[in-house]
C-alpha atoms as a PDB file:
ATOM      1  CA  UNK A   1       0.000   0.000   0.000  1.00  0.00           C
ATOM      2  CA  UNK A   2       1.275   3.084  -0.899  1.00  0.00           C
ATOM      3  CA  UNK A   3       1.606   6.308   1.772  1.00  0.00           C
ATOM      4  CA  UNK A   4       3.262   9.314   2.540  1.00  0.00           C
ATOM      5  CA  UNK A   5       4.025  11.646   5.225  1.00  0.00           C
ATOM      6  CA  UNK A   6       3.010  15.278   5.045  1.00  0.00           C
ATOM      7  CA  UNK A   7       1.812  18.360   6.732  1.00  0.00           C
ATOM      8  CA  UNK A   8      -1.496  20.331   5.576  1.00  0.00           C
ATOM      9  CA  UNK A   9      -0.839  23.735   4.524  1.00  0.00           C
ATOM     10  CA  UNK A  10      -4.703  25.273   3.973  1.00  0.00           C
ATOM     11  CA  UNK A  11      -7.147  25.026   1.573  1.00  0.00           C
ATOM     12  CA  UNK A  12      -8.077  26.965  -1.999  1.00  0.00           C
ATOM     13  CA  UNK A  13      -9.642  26.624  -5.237  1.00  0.00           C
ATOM     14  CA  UNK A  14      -8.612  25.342  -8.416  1.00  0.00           C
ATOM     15  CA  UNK A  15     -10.047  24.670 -12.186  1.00  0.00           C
ATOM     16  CA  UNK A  16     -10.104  20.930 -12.991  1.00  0.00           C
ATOM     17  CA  UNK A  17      -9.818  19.242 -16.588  1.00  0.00           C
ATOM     18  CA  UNK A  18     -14.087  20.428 -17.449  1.00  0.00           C
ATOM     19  CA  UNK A  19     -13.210  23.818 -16.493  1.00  0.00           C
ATOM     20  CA  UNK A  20     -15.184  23.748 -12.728  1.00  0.00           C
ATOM     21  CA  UNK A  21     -14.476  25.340  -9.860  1.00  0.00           C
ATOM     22  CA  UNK A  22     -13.049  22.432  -6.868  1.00  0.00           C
ATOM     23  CA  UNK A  23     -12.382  23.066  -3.287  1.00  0.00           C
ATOM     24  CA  UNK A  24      -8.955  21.607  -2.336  1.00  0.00           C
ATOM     25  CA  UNK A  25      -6.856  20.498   0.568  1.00  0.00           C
ATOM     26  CA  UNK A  26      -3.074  21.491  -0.408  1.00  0.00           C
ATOM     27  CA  UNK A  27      -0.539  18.786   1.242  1.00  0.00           C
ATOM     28  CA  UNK A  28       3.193  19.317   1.497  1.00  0.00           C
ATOM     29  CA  UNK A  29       3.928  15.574   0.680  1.00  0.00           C
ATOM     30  CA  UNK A  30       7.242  15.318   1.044  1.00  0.00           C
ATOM     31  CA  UNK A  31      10.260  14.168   0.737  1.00  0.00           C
ATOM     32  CA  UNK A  32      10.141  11.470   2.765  1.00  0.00           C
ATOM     33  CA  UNK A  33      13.396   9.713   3.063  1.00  0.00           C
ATOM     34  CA  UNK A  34      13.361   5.728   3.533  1.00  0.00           C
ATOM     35  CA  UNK A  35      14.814   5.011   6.983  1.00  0.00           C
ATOM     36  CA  UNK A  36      14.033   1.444   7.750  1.00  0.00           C
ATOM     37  CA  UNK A  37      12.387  -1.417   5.604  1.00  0.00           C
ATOM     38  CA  UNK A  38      11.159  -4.370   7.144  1.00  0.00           C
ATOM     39  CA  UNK A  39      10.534  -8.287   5.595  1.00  0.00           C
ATOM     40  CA  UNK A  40       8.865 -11.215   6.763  1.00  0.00           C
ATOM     41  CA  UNK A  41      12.303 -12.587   7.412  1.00  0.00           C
ATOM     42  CA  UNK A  42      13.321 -10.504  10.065  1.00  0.00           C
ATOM     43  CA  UNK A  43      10.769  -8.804  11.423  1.00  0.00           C
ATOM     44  CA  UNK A  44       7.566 -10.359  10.964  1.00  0.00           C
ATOM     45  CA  UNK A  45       5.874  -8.528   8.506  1.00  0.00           C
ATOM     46  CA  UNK A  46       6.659  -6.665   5.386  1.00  0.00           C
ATOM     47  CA  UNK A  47       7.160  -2.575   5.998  1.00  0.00           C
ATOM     48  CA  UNK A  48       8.586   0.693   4.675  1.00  0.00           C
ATOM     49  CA  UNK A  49       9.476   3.245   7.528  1.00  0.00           C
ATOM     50  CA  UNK A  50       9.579   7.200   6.063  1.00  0.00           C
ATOM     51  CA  UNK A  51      10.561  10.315   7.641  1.00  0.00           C
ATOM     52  CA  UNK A  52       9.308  13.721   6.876  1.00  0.00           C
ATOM     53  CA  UNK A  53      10.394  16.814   8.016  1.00  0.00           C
ATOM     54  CA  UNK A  54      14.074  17.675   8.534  1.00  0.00           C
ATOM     55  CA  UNK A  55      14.888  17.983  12.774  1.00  0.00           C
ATOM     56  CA  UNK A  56      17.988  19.491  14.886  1.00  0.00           C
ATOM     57  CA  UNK A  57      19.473  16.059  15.656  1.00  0.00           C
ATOM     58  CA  UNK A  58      19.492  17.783  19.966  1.00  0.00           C
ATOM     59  CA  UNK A  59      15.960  18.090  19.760  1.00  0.00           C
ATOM     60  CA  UNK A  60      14.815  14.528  19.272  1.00  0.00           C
ATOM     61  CA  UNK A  61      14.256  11.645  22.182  1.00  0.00           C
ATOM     62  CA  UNK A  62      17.654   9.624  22.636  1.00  0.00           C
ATOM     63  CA  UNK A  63      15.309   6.106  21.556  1.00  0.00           C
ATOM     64  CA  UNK A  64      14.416   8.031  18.188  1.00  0.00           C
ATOM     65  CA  UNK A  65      18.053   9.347  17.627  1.00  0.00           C
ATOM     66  CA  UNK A  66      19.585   6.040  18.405  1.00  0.00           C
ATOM     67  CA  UNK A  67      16.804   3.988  16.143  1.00  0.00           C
ATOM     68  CA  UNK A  68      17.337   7.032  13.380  1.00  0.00           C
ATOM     69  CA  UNK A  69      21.476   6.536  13.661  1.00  0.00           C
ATOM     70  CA  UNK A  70      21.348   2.754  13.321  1.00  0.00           C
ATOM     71  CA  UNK A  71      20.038   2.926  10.180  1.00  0.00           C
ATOM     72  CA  UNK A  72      21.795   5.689   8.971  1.00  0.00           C
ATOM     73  CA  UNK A  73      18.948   8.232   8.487  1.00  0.00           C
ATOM     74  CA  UNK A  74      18.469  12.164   8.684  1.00  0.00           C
ATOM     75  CA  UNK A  75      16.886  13.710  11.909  1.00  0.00           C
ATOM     76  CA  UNK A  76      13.312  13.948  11.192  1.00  0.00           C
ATOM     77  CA  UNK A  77      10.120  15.236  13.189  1.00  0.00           C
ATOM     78  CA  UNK A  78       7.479  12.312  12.154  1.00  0.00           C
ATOM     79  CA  UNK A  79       7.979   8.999  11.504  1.00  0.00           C
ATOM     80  CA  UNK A  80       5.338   6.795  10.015  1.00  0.00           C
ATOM     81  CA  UNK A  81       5.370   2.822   8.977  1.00  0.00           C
ATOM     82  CA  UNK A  82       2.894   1.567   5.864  1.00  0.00           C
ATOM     83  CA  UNK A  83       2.591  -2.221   6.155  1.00  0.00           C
ATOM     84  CA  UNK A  84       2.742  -3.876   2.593  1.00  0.00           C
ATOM     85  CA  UNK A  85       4.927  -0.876   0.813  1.00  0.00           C
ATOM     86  CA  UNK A  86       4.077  -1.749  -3.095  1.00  0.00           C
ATOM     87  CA  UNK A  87       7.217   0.344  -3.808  1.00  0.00           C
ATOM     88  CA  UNK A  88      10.379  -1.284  -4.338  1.00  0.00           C
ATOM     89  CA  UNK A  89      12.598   0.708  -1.914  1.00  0.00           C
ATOM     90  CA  UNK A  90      15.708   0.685   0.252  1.00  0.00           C
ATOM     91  CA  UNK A  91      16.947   2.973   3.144  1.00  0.00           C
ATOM     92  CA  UNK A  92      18.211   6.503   2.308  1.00  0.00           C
ATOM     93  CA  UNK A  93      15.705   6.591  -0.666  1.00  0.00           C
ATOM     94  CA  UNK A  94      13.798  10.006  -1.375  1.00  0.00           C
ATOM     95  CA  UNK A  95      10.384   9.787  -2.394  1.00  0.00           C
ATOM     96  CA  UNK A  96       7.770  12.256  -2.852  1.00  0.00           C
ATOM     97  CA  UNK A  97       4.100  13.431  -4.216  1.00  0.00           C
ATOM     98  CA  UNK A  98       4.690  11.862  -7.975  1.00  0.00           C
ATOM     99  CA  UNK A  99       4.138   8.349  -6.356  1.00  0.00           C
ATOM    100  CA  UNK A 100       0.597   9.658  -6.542  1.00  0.00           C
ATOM    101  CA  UNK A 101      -0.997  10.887  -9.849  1.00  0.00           C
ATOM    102  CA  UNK A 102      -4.153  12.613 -10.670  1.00  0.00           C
ATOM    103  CA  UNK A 103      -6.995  10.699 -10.646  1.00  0.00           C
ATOM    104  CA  UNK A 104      -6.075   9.004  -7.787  1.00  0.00           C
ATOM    105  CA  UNK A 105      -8.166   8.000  -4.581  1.00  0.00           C
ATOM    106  CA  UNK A 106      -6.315   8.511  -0.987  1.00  0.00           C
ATOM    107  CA  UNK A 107      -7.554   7.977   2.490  1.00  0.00           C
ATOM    108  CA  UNK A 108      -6.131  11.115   4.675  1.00  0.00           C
ATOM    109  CA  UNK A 109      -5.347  10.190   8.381  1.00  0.00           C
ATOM    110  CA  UNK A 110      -5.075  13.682  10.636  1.00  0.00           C
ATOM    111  CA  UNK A 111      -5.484  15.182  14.212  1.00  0.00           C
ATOM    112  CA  UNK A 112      -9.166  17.326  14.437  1.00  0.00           C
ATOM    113  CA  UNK A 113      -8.954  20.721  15.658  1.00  0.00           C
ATOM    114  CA  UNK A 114      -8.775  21.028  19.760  1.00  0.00           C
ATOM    115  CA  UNK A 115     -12.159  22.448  20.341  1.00  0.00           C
ATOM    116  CA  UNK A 116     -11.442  22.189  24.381  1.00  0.00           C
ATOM    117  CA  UNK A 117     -14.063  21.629  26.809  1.00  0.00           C
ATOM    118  CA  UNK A 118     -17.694  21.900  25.050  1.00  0.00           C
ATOM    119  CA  UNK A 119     -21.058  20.897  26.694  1.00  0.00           C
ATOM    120  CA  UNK A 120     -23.526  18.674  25.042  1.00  0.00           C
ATOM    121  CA  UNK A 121     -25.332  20.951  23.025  1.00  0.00           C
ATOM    122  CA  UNK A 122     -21.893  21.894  21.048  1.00  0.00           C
ATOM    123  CA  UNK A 123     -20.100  18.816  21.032  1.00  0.00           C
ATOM    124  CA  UNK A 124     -22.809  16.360  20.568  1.00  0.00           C
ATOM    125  CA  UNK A 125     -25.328  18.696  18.531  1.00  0.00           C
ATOM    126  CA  UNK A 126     -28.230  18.026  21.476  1.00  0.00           C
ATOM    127  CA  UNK A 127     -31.346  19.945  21.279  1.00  0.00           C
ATOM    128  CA  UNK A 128     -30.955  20.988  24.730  1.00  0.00           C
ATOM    129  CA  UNK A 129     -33.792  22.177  27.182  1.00  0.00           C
ATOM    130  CA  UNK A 130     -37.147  24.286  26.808  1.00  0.00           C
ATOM    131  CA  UNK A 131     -37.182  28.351  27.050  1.00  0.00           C
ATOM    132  CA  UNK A 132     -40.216  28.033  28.451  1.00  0.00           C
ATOM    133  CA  UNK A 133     -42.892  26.806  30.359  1.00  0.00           C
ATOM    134  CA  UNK A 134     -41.182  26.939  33.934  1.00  0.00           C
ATOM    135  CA  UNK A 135     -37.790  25.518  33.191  1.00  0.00           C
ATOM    136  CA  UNK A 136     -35.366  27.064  34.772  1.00  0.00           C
ATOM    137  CA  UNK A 137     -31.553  27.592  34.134  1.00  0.00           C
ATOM    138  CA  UNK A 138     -32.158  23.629  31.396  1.00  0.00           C
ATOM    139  CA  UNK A 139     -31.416  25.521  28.811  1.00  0.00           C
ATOM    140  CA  UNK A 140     -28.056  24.137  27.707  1.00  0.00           C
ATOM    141  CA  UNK A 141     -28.000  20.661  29.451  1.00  0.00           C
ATOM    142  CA  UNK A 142     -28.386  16.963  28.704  1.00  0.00           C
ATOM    143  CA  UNK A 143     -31.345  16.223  30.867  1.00  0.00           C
ATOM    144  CA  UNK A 144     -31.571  12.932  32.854  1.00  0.00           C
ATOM    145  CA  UNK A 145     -28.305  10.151  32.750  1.00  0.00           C
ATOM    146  CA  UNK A 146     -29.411   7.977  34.835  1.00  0.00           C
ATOM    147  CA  UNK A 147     -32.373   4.763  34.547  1.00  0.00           C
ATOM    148  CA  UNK A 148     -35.207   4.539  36.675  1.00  0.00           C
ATOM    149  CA  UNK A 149     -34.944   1.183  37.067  1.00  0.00           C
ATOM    150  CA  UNK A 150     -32.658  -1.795  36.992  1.00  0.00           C
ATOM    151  CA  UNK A 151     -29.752  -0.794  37.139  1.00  0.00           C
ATOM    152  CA  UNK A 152     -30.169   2.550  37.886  1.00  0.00           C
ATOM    153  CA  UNK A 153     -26.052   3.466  36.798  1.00  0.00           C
ATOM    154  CA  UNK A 154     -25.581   5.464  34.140  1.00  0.00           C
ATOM    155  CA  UNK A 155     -25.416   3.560  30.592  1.00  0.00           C
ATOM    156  CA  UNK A 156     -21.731   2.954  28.963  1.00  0.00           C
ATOM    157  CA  UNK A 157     -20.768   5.425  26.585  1.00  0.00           C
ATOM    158  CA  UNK A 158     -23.451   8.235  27.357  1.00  0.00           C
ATOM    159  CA  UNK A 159     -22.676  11.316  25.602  1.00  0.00           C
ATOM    160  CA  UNK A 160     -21.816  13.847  27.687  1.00  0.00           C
ATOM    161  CA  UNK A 161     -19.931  17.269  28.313  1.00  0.00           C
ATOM    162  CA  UNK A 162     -15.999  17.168  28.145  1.00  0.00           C
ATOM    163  CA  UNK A 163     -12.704  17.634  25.814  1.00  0.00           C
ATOM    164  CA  UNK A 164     -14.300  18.060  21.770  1.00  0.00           C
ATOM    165  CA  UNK A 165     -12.052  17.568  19.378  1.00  0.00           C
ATOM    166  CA  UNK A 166      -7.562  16.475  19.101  1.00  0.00           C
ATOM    167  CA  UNK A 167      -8.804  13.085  18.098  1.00  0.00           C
ATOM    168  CA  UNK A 168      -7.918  10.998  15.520  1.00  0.00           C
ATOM    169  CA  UNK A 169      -9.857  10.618  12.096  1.00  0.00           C
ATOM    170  CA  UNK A 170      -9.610   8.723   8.690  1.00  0.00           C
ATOM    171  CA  UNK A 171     -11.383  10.963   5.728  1.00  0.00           C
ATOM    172  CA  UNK A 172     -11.583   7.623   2.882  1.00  0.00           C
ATOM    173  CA  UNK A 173     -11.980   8.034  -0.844  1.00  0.00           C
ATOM    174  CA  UNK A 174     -10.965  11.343  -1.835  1.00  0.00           C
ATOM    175  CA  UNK A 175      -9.637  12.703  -5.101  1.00  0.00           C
ATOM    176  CA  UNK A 176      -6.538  13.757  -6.207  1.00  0.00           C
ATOM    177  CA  UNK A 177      -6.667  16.887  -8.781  1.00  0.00           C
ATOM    178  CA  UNK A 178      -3.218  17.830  -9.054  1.00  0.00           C
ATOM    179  CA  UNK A 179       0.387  16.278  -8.692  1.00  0.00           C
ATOM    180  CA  UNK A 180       2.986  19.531  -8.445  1.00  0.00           C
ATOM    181  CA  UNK A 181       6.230  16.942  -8.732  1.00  0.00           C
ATOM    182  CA  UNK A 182       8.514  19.995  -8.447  1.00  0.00           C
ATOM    183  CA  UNK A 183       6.691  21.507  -4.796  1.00  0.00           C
ATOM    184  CA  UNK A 184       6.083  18.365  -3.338  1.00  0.00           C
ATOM    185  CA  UNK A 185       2.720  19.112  -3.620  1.00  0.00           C
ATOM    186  CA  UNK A 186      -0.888  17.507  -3.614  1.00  0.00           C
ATOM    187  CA  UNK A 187      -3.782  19.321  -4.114  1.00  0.00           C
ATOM    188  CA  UNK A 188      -6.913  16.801  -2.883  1.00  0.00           C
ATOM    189  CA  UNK A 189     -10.666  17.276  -2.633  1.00  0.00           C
ATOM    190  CA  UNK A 190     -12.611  17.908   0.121  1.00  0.00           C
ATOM    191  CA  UNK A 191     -11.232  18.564   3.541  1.00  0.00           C
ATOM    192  CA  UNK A 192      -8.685  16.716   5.129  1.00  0.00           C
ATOM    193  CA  UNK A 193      -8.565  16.847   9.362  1.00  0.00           C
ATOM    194  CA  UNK A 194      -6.294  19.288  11.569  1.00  0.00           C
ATOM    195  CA  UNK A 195      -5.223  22.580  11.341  1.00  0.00           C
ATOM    196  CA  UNK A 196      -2.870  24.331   8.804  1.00  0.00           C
ATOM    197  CA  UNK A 197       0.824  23.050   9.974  1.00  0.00           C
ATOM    198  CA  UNK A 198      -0.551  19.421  11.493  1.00  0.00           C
ATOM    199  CA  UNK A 199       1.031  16.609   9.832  1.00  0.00           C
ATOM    200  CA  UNK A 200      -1.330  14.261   8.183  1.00  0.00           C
ATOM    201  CA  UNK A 201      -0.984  10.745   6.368  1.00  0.00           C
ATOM    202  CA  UNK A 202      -1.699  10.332   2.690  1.00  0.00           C
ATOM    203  CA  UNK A 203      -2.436   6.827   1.819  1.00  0.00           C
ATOM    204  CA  UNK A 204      -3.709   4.589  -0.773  1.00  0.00           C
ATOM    205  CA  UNK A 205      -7.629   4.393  -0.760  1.00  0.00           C
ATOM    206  CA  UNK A 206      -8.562   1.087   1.054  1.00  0.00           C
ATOM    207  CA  UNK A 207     -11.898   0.968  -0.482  1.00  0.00           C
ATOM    208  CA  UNK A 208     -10.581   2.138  -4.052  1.00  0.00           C
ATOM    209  CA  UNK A 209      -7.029   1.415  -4.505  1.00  0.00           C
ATOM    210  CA  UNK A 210      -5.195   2.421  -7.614  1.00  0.00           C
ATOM    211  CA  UNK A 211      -5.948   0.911 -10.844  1.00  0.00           C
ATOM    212  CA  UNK A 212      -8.986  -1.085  -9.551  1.00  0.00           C
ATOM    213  CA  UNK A 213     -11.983  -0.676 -11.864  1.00  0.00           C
ATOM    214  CA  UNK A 214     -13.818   0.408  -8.614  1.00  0.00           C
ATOM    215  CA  UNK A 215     -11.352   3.938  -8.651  1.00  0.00           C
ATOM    216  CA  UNK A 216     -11.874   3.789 -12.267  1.00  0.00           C
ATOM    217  CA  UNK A 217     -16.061   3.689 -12.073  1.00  0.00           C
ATOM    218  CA  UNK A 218     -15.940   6.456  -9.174  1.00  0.00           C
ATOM    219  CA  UNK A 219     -14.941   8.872 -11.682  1.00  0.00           C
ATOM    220  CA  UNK A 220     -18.238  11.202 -12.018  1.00  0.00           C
ATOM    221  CA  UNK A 221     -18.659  14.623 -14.000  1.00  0.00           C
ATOM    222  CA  UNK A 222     -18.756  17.553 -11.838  1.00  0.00           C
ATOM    223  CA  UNK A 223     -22.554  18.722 -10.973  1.00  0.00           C
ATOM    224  CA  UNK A 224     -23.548  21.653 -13.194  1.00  0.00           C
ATOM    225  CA  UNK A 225     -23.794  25.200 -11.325  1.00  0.00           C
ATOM    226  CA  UNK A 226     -27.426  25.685 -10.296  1.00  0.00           C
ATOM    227  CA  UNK A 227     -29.731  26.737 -12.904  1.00  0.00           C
ATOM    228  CA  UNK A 228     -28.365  24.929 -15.706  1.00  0.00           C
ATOM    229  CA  UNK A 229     -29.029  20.893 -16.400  1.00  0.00           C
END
C-alpha cells in the first residue's frame, strides 16, 4: 500500500480538466526519506518506515536518535510505517508526491482541531432544554443520565460534556486533482482533518485502490452550477 508523510498547509480553489471550480486540501507531501524497511524474514511482517520533516538532531528523544542513527537516516520530526509498501525501496531513498498521480483515490489520516471543553449541546449537537414553560436555568444541558430502574447506573458510553475535538480521524476516498512533482505538492478534494501546519498521512484508498476498476467507475462529471441541467 502506498503512503506518505506530510503536513497540511490550507485550503483553496482550483479549475479541474471540465473547467469547474473544486475546493482543495493542499498537502506538502514530502520528501520522505526511507529510513528502515522491514521483511517477513526478520521482522515479521513486510514494511517501509519514512521520515518527513528535517529535525535538529538535539531536539529529538535519545530512543528516536539512536533507532534514526542505526540505520543511517536524517533527523526527522514524524515517523510513520505503511505495512505492505508496493514500492520497491531501500533505506536513504527520497520519495515524494509523484508516487501519486491525478486521478487518484487517498484515504487522509489527521489530528481534528482542539475544540477544548464543550457541553452537550456543542459537542454532541443536542437539542438541549425548553425556554419556556417553567424551566429554569435547562437551557443548555443533557437532561436525565441515569435509569429509573434496573440498574439505575448510568449507561456505557453516554454522551456527555468534556474535551471536543484532538482526536484521531480517517477521511476515505478522496480525489486527487493535481500532482505539483517539483513543490512536493498535492492538491486533494474535500477537507482533510487538523489545522494548517498538522502533519497528516496520505495513503492509498482502502476501499478504491489504484488501478482497480472500482477507482476507475468512481470517476463522475462535476454537478452543473445551479440553474443549468
Amino acid at each position: 500500500m502506498l503512503g506518505l508523510v506530510g503536513k497540511k498547509i490550507g485550503q483553496t480553489r482550483v479549475y479541474n480538466a471540465e473547467g469547474a471550480l473544486v475546493h482543495v486540501t493542499v498537502v506538502q507531501a514530502g520528501p520522505n526519506e526511507v529510513l528502515q524497511c522491514k521483511t517477513a524474514e526478520s521482522d515479521g511482517y513486510n514494511a517501509v518506515q519514512l521520515g518527513f520533516d528535517a529535525q535538529l538532531p538535539q531536539r529529538l528523544t535519545k530512543p528516536v536518535a539512536g533507532h534514526i542513527k542505526k540505520h543511517k537516516g536524517k533527523p526527522v520530526r514524524k515517523i510513520r510505517e505503511f505495512r505492505d509498501f508496493t514500492l520497491d525501496v531501500k533505506p536513504g531513498d527520497v520519495i515524494g508526491a509523484d508516487v501519486f498521480a491525478a486521478g487518484d483515490f487517498v484515504d487522509a489520516i489527521g489530528i481534528t482541531k482542539g475544540r477544548g471543553f464543550a457541553g452537550v449541546m456543542r459537542r454532541w449537537n443536542f437539542r438541549g432544554g425548553s425556554a419556556s414553560h417553567g424551566s429554569k436555568g435547562w437551557k443548555r444541558r443533557p437532561g436525565a443520565i441515569g435509569m429509573r430502574l434496573f440498574p439505575g447506573t448510568v449507561r456505557r458510553g453516554q454522551r456527555m460534556p468534556g474535551h471536543m475535538g484532538q482526536v484521531q480521524r480517517t477521511i476515505q476516498n478522496l480525489e486527487i486533482v493535481q500532482v505539483r512533482k517539483d513543490d512536493n505538492v498535492l492538491l486533494i478534494k474535500g477537507a482533510i482533518p487538523g489545522a494548517p501546519g498538522d502533519y497528516v498521512v496520505i495513503r492509498e484508498s482502502k476501499k478504491l485502490p489504484k488501478g482497480s476498476a472500482k477507482a476507475a467507475g468512481k470517476v463522475a462529471p462535476e454537478k452543473p452550477a445551479k440553474g443549468k441541467k
